[in-house]
Protein backbone atom coordinates (compact mmCIF):
# COMPACT_ATOMS: atom_id res chain seq x y z
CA UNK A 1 11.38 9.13 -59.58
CA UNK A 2 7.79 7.80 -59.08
CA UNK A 3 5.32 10.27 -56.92
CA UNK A 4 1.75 9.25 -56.63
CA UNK A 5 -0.60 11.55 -54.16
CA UNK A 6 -4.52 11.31 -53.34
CA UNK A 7 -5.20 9.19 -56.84
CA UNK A 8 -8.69 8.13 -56.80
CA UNK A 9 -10.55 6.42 -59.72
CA UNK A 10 -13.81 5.48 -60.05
CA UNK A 11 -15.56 3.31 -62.96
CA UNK A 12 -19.34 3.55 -64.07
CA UNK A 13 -20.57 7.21 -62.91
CA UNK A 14 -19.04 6.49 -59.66
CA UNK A 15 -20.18 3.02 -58.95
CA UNK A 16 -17.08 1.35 -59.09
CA UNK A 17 -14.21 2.64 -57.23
CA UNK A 18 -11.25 1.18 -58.34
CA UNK A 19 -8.67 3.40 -56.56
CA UNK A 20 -8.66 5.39 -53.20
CA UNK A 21 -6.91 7.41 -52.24
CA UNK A 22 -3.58 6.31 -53.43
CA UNK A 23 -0.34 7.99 -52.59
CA UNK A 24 3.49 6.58 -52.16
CA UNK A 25 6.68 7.16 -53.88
CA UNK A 26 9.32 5.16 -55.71
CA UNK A 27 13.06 6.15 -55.30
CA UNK A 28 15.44 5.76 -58.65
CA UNK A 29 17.23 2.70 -59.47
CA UNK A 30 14.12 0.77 -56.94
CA UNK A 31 12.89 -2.69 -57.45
CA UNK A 32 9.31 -1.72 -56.45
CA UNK A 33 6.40 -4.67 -55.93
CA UNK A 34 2.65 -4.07 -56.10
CA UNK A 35 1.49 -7.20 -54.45
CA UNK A 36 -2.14 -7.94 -54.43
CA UNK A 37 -5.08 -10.30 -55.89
CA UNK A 38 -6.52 -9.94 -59.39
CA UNK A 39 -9.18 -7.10 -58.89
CA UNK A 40 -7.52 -4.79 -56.54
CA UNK A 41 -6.64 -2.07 -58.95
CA UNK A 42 -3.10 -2.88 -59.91
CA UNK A 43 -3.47 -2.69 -63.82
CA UNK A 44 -5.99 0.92 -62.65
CA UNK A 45 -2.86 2.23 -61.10
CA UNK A 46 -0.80 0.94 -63.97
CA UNK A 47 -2.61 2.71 -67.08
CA UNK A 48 -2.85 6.03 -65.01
CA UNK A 49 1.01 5.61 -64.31
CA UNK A 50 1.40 4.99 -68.36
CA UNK A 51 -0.56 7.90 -68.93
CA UNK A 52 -3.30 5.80 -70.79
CA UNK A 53 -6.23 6.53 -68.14
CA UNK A 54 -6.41 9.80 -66.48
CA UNK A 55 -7.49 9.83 -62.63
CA UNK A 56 -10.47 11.33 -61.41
CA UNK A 57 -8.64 13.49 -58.75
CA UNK A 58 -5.25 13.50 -57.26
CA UNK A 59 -1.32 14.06 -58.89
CA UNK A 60 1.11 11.96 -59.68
CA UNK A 61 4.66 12.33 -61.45
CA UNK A 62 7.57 9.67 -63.39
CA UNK A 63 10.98 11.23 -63.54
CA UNK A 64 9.92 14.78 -62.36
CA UNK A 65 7.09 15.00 -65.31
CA UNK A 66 3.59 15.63 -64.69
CA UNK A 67 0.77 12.62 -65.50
CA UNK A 68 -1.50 14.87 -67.18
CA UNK A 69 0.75 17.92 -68.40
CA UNK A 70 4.04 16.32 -69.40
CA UNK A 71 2.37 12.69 -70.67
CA UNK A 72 4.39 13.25 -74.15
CA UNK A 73 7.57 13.16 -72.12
CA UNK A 74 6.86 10.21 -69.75
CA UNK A 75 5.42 8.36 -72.78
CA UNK A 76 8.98 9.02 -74.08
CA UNK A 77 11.13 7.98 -71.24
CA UNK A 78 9.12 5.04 -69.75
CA UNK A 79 8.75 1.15 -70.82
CA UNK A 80 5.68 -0.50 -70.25
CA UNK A 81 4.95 -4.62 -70.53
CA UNK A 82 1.16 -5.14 -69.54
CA UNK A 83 0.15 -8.23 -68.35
CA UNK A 84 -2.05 -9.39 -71.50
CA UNK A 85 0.39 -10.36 -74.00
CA UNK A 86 -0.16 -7.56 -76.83
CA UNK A 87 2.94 -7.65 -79.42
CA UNK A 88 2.14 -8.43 -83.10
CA UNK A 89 1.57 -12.35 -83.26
CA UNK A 90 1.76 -12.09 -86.95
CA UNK A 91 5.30 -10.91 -86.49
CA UNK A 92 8.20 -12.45 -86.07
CA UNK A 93 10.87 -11.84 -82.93
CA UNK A 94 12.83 -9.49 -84.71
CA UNK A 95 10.30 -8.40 -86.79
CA UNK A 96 8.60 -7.07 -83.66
CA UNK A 97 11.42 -6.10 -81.98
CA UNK A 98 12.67 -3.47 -84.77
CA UNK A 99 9.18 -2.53 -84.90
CA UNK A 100 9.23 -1.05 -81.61
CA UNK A 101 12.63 0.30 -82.19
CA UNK A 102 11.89 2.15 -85.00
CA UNK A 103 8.50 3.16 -83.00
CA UNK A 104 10.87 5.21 -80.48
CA UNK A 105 13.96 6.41 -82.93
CA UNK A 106 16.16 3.73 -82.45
CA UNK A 107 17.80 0.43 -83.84
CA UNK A 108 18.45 -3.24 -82.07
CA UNK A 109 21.71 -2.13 -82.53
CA UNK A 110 22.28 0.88 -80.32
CA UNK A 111 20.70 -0.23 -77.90
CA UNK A 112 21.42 -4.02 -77.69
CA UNK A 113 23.87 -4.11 -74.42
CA UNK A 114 20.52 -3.37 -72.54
CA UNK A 115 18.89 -6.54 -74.09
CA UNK A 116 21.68 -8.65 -74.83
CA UNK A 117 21.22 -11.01 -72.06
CA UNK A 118 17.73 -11.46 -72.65
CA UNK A 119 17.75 -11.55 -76.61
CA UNK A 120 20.17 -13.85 -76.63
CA UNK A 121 17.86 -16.71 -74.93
CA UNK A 122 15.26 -15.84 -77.73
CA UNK A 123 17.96 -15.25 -80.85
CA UNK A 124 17.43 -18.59 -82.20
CA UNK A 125 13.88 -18.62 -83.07
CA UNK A 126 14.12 -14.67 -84.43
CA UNK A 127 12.59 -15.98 -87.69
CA UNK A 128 9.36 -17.49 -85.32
CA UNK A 129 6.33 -15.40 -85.08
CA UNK A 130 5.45 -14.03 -81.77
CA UNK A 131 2.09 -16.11 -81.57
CA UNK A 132 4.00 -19.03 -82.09
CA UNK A 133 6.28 -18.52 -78.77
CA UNK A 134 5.89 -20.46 -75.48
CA UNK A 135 4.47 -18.03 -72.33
CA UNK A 136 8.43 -17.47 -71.66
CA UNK A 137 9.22 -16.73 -74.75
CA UNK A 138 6.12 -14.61 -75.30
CA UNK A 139 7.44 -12.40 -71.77
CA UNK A 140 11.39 -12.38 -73.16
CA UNK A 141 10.14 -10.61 -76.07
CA UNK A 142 7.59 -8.45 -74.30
CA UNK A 143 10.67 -7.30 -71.90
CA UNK A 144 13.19 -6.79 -75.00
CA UNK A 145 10.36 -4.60 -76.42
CA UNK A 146 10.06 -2.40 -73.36
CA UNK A 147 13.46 -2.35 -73.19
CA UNK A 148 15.06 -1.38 -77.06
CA UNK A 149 14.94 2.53 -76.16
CA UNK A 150 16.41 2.40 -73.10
CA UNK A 151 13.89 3.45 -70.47
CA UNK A 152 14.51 5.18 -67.03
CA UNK A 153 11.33 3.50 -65.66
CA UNK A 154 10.02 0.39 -66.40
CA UNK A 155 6.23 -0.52 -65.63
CA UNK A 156 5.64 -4.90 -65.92
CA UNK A 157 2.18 -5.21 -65.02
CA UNK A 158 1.79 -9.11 -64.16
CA UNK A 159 4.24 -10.08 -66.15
CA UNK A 160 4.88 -13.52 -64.71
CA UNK A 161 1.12 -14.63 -64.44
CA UNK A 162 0.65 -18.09 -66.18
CA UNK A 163 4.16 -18.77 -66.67
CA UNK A 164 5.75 -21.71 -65.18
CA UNK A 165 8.23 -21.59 -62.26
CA UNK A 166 11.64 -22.26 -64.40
CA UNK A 167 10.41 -19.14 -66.32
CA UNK A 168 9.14 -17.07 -63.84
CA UNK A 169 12.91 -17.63 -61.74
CA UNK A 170 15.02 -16.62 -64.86
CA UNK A 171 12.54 -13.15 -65.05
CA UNK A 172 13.14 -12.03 -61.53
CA UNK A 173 16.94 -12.66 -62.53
CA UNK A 174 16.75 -10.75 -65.43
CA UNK A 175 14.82 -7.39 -63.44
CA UNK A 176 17.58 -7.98 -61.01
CA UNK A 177 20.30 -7.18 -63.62
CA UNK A 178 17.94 -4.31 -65.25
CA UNK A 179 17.95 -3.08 -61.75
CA UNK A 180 21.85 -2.81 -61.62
CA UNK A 181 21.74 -0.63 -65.04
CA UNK A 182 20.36 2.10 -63.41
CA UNK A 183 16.45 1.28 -64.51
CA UNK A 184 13.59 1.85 -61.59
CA UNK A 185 11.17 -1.44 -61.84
CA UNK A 186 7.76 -0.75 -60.73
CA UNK A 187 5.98 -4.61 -60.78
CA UNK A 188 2.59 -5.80 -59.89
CA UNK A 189 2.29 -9.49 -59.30
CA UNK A 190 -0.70 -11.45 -57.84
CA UNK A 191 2.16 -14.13 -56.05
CA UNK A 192 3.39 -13.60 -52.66
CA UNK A 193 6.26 -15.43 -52.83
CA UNK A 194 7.54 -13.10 -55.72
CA UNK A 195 7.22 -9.77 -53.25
CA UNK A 196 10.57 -10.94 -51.42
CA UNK A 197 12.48 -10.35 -54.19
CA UNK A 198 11.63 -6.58 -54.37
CA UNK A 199 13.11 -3.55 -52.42
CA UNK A 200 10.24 -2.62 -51.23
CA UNK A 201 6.41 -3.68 -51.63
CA UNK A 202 2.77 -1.93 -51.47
CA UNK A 203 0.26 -4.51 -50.42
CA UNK A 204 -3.18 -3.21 -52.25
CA UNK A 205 -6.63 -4.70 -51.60
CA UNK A 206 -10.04 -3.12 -53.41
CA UNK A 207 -8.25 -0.22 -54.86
CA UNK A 208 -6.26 0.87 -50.70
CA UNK A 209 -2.81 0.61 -49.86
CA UNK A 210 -2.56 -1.67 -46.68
CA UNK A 211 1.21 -1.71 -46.06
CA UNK A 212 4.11 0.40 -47.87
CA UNK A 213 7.64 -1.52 -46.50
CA UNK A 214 10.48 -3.62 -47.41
CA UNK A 215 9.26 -7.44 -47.02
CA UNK A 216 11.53 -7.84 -43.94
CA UNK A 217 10.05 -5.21 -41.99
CA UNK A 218 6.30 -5.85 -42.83
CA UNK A 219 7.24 -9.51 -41.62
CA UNK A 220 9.03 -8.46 -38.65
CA UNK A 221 5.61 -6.30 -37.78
CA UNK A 222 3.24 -9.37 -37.30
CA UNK A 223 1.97 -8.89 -34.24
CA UNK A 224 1.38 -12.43 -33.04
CA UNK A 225 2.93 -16.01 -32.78
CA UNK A 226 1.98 -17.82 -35.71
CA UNK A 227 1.81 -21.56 -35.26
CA UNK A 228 1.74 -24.19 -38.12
CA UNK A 229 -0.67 -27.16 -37.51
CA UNK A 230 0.09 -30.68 -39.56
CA UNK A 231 -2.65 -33.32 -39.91
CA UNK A 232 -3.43 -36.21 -42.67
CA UNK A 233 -6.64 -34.77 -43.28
CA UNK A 234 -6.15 -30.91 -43.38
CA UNK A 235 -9.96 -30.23 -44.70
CA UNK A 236 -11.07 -32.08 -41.40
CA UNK A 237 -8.35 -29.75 -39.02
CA UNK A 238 -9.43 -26.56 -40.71
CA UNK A 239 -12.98 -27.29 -39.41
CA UNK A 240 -11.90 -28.67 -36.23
CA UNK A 241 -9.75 -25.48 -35.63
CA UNK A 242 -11.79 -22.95 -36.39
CA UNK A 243 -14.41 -24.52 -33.72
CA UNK A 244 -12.39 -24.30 -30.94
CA UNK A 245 -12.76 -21.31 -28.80
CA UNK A 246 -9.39 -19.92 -28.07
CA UNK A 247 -8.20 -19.93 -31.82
CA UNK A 248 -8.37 -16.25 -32.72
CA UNK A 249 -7.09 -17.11 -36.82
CA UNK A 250 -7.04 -20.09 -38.75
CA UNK A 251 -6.24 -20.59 -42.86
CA UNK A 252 -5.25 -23.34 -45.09
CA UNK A 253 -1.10 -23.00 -46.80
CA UNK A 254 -0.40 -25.59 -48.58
CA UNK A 255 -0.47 -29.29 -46.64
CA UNK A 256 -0.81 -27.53 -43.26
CA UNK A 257 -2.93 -24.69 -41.49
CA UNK A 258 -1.41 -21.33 -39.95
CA UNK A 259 -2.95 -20.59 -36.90
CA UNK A 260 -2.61 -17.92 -34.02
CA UNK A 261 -4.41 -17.91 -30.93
CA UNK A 262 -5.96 -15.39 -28.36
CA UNK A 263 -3.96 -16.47 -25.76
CA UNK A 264 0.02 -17.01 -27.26
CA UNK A 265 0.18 -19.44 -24.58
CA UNK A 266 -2.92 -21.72 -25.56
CA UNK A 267 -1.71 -24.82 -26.59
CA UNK A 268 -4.64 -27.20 -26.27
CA UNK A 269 -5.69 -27.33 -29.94
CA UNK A 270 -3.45 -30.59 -30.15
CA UNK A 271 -5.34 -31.93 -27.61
CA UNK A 272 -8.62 -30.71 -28.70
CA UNK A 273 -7.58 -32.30 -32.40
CA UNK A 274 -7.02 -35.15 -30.98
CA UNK A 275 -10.40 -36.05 -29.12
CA UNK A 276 -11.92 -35.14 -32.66
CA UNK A 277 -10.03 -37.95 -33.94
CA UNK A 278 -6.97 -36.88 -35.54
CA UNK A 279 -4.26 -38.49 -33.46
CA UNK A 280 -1.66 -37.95 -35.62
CA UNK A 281 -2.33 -33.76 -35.50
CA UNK A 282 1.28 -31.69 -34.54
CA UNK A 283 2.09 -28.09 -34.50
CA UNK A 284 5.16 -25.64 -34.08
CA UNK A 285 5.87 -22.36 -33.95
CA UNK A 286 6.65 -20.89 -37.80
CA UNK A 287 7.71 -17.46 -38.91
CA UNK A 288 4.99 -15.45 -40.97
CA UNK A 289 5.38 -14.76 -44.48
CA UNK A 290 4.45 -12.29 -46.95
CA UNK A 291 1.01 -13.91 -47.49
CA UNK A 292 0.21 -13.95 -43.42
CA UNK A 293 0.68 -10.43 -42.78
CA UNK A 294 -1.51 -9.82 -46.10
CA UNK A 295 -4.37 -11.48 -44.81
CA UNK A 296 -3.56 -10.23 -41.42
CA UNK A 297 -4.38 -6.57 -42.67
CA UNK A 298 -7.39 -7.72 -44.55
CA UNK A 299 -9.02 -8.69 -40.98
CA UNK A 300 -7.96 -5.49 -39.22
């Protein structure tokens, strides 16, 4: 459905290079995650899979058409919500969506069993302009838009950055049920937490594919016990930790620290902690998430 192979791109005369080397390939009716941190070339890979930026070398393909040759026909069959929010603000709802609509040669109406379940939590303020909308509302819209000509591929580039949790649950809800309708999903999202609710995920870093796999199998591929270390003063711990000499990793998650250690069998941090003054310092053995084996393949 999706085939990318070799894409590199490169900004100012070659200064920048956004993208290297880029190749992977998205089966039909997927739930595909690009999971990485603002900067490492998602919304690059993005505009050259929308055909609105043109690599500097390498080939790529969306339903079987050509990126550079065929762009008139992917342009056609794909649906694209970037992560800025770029609808008409002067509009209103339905203003915007029949714009878009009539954009592609359809109407609401023929097409409004794909959006139903998402226009219908928007419906009541159809008369509202778009600028006027809450972030959830705002992404709603943006996903009816993408959605009124009934795309085989849909591209959502961020689309759940800045919205609030409530929000950004229903979303992954509604791609779910896009998902059953026979649509491929390619996302990009900055949150870890969102990748295990894809098929499968590419974890990208300064424009290079670190790990193509389903979440449960790049988990299952951490190559070391990960412990968690508890303490009232974490800042304190993190410095304490990182001193001693048979830690081999050590990073702050939330109100504890995940650690590993050169030997597995080391367990004299606690007791190292704990002639730097934290007495009340604890630790057990945790399994690694998404966000571990990220950073994990940054230091390798």
């Amino acid at each position: 459905m999706i085939t990318l192979s070799n894409i590199k791109k490169t900004f100012n005369k070659g200064k920048v290079t956004a993208l290297k080397d880029i190749s992977f390939s998205i089966e039909q009716d997927e739930l595909f995650g690009l999971i990485g941190p603002d900067g490492a070339g998602k919304t690059t890979l993005f505009r050259i899979l929308t055909t609105l930026l043109l690599a500097d070398q390498g080939t790529g393909s969306v339903n079987g058409f050509d990126l550079v040759k065929d762009y008139r026909q992917i342009r056609s069959s794909l649906g694209y919500m970037p992560g800025k929010f770029s609808l008409y603000q002067d509009l209103t709802i339905e203003e915007n969506l029949n714009f878009f609509a009539t954009v592609f040669g359809t109407t609401i109406k023929e097409n409004y069993d794909l959006i139903k379940d998402i226009y219908q939590q928007i419906e009541p303020f159809k008369n509202r302009r778009a600028g006027k909308l809450s972030g959830g509302m705002k992404q709603k819209l943006g996903l009816c838009c993408a959605l009124i000509h009934k795309p085989t591929v849909l591209f959502l580039d961020e689309p759940t950055t800045g919205v609030d949790v409530v929000s950004r649950k229903e979303f992954w809800e509604m791609l779910k049920k896009l998902k059953g309708q026979g649509i491929t999903i390619l996302v990009s999202t900055p949150y870890m937490d969102e990748a295990n609710l894809c098929d499968r995920i590419a974890l990208i870093q300064k424009g290079e594919i670190l790990s193509i796999e389903t979440p449960a199998k790049i988990i299952q591929s951490y190559p070391d016990q990960l412990y968690a270390i508890k303490s009232p003063n974490i800042f304190k711990s993190l410095q304490d930790t990182r001193s001693y000499s048979g830690i081999a990793s050590c990073f702050a998650f939330g109100d504890s620290l995940h650690a590993t250690f050169k030997n597995s069998s080391d367990k004299g941090i606690i007791e190292y902690l704990h002639t730097k003054g934290d007495e009340n310092a604890s630790m057990e053995i945790i399994t690694p998430g998404i966000e571990d084996c990220f950073i994990k393949l940054l230091k390798n």
